[in-house]
Protein backbone atom coordinates (compact mmCIF):
# COMPACT_ATOMS: atom_id res chain seq x y z
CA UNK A 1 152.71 -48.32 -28.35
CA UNK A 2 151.14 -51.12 -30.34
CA UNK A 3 148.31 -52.51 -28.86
CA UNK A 4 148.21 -56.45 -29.14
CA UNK A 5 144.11 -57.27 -30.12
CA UNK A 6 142.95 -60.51 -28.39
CA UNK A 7 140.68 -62.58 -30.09
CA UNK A 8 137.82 -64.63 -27.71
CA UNK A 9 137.03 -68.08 -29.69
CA UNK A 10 134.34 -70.19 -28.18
CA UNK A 11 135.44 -73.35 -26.61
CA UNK A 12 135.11 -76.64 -28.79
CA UNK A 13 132.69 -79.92 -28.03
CA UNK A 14 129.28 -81.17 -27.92
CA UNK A 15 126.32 -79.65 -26.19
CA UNK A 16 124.15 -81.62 -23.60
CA UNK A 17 121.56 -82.19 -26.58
CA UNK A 18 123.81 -83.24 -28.91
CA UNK A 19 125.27 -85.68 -26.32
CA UNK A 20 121.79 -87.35 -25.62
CA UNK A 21 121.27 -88.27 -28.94
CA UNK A 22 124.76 -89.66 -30.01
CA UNK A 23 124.31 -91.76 -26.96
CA UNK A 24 120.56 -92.30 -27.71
CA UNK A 25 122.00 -93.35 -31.75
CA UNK A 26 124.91 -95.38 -29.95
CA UNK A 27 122.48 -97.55 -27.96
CA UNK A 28 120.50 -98.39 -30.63
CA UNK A 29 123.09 -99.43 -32.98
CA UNK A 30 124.23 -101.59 -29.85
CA UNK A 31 120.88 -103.10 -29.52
CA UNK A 32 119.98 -103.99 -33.00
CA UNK A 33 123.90 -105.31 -32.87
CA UNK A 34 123.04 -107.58 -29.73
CA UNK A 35 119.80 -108.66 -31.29
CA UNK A 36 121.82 -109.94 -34.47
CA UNK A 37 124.54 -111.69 -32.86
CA UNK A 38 122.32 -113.53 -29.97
CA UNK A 39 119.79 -114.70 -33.22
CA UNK A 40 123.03 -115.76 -34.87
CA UNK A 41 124.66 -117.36 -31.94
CA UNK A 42 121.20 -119.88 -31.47
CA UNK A 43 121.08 -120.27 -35.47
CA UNK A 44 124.93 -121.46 -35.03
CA UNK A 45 123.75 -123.57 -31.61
CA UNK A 46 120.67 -125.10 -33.04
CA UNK A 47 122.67 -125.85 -36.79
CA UNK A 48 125.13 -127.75 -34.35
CA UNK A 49 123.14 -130.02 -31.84
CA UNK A 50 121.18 -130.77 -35.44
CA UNK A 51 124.59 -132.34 -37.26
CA UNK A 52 125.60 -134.16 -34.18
CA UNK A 53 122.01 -135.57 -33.14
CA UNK A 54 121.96 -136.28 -37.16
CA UNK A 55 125.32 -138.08 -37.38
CA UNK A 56 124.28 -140.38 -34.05
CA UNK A 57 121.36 -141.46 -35.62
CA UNK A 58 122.71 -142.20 -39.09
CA UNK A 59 125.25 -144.40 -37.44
CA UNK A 60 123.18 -146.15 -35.41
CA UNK A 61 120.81 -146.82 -37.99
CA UNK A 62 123.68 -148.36 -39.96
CA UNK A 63 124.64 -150.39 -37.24
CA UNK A 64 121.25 -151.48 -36.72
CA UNK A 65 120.96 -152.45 -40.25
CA UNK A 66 123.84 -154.39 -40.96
CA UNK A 67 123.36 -156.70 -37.94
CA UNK A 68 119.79 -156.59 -38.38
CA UNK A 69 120.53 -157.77 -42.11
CA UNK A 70 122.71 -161.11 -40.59
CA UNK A 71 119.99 -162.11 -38.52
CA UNK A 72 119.44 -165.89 -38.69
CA UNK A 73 122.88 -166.67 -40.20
CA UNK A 74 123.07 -170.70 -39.89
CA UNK A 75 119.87 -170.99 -38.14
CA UNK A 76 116.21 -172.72 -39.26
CA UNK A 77 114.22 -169.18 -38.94
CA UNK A 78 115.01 -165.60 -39.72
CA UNK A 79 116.90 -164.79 -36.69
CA UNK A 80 114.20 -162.50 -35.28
CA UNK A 81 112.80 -163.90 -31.87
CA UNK A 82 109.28 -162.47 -31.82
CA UNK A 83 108.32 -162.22 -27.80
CA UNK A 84 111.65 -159.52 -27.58
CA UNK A 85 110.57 -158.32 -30.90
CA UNK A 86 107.86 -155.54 -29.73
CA UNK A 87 105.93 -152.57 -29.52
CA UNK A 88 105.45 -150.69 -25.87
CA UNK A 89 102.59 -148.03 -25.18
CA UNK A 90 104.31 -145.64 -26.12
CA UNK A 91 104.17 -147.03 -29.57
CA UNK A 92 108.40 -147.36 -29.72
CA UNK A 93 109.66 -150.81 -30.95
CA UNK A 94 112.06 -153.18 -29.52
CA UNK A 95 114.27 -155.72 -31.67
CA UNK A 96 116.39 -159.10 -30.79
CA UNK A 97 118.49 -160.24 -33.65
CA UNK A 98 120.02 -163.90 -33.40
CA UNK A 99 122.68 -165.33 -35.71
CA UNK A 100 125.55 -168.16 -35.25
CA UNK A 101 128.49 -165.78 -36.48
CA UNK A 102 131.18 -168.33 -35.36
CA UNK A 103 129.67 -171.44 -37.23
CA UNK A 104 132.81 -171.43 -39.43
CA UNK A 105 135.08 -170.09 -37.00
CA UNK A 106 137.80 -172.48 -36.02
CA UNK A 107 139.77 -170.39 -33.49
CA UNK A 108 136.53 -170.64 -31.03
CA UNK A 109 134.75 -173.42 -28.98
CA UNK A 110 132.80 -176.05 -30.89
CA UNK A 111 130.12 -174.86 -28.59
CA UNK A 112 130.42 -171.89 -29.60
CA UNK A 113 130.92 -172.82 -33.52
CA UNK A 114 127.82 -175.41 -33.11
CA UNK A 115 125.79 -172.76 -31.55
CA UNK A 116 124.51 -169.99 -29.35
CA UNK A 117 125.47 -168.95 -25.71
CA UNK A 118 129.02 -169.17 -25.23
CA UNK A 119 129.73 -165.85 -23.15
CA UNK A 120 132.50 -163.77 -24.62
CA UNK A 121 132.94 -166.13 -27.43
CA UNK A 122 129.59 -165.56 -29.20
CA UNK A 123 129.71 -161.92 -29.09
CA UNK A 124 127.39 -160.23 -31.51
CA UNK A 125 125.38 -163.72 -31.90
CA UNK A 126 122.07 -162.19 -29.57
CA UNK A 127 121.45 -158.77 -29.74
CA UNK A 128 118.39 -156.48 -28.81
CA UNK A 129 117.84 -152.73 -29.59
CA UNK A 130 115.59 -150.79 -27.91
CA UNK A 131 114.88 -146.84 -26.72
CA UNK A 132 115.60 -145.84 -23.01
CA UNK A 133 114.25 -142.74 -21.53
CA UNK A 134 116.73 -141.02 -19.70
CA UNK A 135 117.34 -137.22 -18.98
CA UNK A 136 114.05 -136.13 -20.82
CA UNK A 137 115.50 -137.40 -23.71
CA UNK A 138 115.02 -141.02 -25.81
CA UNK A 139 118.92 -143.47 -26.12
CA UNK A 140 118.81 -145.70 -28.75
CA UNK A 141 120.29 -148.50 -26.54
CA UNK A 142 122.46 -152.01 -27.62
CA UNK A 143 122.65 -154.81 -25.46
CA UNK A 144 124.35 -158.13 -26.49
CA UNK A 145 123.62 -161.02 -24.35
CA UNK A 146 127.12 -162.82 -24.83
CA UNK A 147 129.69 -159.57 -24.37
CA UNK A 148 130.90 -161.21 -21.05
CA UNK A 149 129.76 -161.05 -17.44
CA UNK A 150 128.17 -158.54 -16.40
CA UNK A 151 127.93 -156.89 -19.86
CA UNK A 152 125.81 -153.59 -19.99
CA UNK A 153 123.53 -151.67 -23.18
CA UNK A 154 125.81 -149.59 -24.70
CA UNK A 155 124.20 -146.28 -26.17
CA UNK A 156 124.53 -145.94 -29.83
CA UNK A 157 122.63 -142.18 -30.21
CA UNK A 158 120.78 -139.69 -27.98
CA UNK A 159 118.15 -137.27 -28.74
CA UNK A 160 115.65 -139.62 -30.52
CA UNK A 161 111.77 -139.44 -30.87
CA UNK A 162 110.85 -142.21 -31.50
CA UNK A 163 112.21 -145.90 -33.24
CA UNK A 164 109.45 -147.46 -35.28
CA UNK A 165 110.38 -151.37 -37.16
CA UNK A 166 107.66 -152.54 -39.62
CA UNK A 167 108.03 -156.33 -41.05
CA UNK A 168 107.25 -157.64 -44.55
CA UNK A 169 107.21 -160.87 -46.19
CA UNK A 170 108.61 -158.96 -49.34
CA UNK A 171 110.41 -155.45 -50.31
CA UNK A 172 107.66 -153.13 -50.23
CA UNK A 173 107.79 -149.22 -51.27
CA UNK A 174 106.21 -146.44 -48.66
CA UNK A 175 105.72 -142.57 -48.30
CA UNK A 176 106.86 -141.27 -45.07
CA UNK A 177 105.05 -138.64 -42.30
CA UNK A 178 104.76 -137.94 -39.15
CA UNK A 179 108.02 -139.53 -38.24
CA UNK A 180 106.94 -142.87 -39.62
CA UNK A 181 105.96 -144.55 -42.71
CA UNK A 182 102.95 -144.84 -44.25
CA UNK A 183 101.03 -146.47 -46.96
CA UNK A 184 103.39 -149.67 -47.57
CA UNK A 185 102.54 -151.59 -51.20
CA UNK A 186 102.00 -154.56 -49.18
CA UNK A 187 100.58 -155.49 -45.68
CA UNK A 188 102.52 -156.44 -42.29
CA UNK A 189 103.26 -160.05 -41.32
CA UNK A 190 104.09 -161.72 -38.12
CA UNK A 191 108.20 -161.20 -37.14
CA UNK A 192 108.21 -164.63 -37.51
CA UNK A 193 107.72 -164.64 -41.05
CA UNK A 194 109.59 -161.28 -41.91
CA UNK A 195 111.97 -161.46 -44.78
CA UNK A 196 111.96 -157.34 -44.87
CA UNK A 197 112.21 -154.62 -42.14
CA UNK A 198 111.81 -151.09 -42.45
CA UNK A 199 113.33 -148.76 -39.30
CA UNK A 200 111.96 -145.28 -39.19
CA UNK A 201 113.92 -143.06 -36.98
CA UNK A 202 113.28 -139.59 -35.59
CA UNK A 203 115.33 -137.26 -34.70
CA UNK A 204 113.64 -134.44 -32.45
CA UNK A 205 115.26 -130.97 -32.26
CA UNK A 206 113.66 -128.72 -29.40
CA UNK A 207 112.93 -125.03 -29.54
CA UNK A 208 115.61 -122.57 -29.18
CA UNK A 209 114.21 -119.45 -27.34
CA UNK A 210 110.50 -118.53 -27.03
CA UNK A 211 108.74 -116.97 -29.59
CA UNK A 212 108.94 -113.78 -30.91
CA UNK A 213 112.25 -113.47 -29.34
CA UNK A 214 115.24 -112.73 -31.33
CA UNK A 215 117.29 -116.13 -32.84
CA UNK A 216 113.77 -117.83 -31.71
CA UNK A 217 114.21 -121.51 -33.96
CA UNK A 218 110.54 -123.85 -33.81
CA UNK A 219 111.20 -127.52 -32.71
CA UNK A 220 111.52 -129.84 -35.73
CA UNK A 221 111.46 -133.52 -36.38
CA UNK A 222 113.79 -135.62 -39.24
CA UNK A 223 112.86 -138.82 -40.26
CA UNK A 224 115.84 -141.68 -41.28
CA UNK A 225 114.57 -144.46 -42.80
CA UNK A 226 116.58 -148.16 -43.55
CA UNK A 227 115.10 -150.73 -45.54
CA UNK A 228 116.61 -154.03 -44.54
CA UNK A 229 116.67 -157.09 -46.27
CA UNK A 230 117.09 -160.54 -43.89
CA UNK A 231 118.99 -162.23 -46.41
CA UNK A 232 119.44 -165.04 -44.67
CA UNK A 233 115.62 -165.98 -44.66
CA UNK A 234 115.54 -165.33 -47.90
CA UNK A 235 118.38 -164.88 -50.12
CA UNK A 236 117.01 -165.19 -53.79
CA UNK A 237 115.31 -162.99 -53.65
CA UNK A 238 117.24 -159.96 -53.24
């Protein structure tokens, strides 16, 4: 009788030990995995509430500038009127911008051609910009006088610092810091006799995270600067 031999082979798979430490390895990988996405997910967060903050601002600014630049369009002065055209305490300026767009314009009133204060015809003829505090944050506000009744400021850009407007009685060159300009090549002058207005805006991005944390981004300021000629005050020389 042949006698079948049976073999005894150990049964396959992982010890406790082993176990612990593939988990132990496992977690770790995890971690560090976690750590790179959550620092990449604030880079990606921060990079974005920086190019739309940014974008706001630049078109505001360019707004402000090109209406800024018509001030005092067939009127005696510059257009600026100097008791709405201030500084508060918290060292933010404030800027009204007259002009008598419709001078030419036959399809209006000849009030409204002849001069200022025709509501709804003379849109865009009295305008002030100005910074309202609202939701811990600064809005870069528009209000026009002659929209129509009951016309409110319409915001232009959130998340601002701070809107600075220096006035010269010629182009002047500047450095800028600390959200600002500094050193002009030639002294301020009364808004009254302004021919040339520089607007210094800053952009404030807040922390992301607290330090030493993973994806932790400092706050940061960026300064946009306009240089603004009032043309209309005086046109030869620019």
């Amino acid at each position: 009788m042949n006698k079948q031999m049976k073999f005894h082979h150990p049964e396959g798979g992982f010890s406790l030990a082993e176990l612990i430490i593939a988990m132990a390895i496992t977690i770790t990988i995890t971690g560090l995995a976690c750590t790179l996405l959550a620092r990449s997910m604030n880079l990606r967060w921060r990079a974005n509430q920086k190019m739309d903050a940014m974008a706001d601002a630049q078109r505001a600014l360019n707004i402000m500038s090109r209406e800024i630049a018509n001030a005092g369009f067939n009127l005696s002065d510059n257009g600026l009127v100097p008791e709405d055209s201030i500084t508060d305490e918290n060292g933010n300026s404030t800027i009204r911008i007259r002009s008598n767009l419709n001078k030419f314009d036959s399809s209006v009133s000849s009030a409204a051609q002849n001069g200022i204060g025709v509501a709804a015809e003379d849109v865009g003829e009295d305008v002030k910009y100005f910074l309202h505090a609202a939701n811990n944050t600064n809005l870069l506000a528009r209000y026009d006088a002659y929209r129509g009744v009951g016309a409110t400021p319409t915001v232009l850009a959130n998340r601002l610092d701070s809107l600075h407007i220096h006035y010269f009685g010629q182009k002047v060159t500047y450095s800028t810091s600390n959200c600002d300009i500094s050193g002009p090549s030639s002294g301020e002058v009364a808004v009254s006799a302004a021919k040339f207005l520089v607007i210094a805006v800053c952009v404030e991005e807040p922390e992301v995270g607290t330090p030493g944390a993973p994806g932790y981004q400092p706050p940061t300021n960026v300064l946009l600067v306009s240089d603004v000629a009032l043309r209309n005050s005086y046109l030869s020389g620019y």
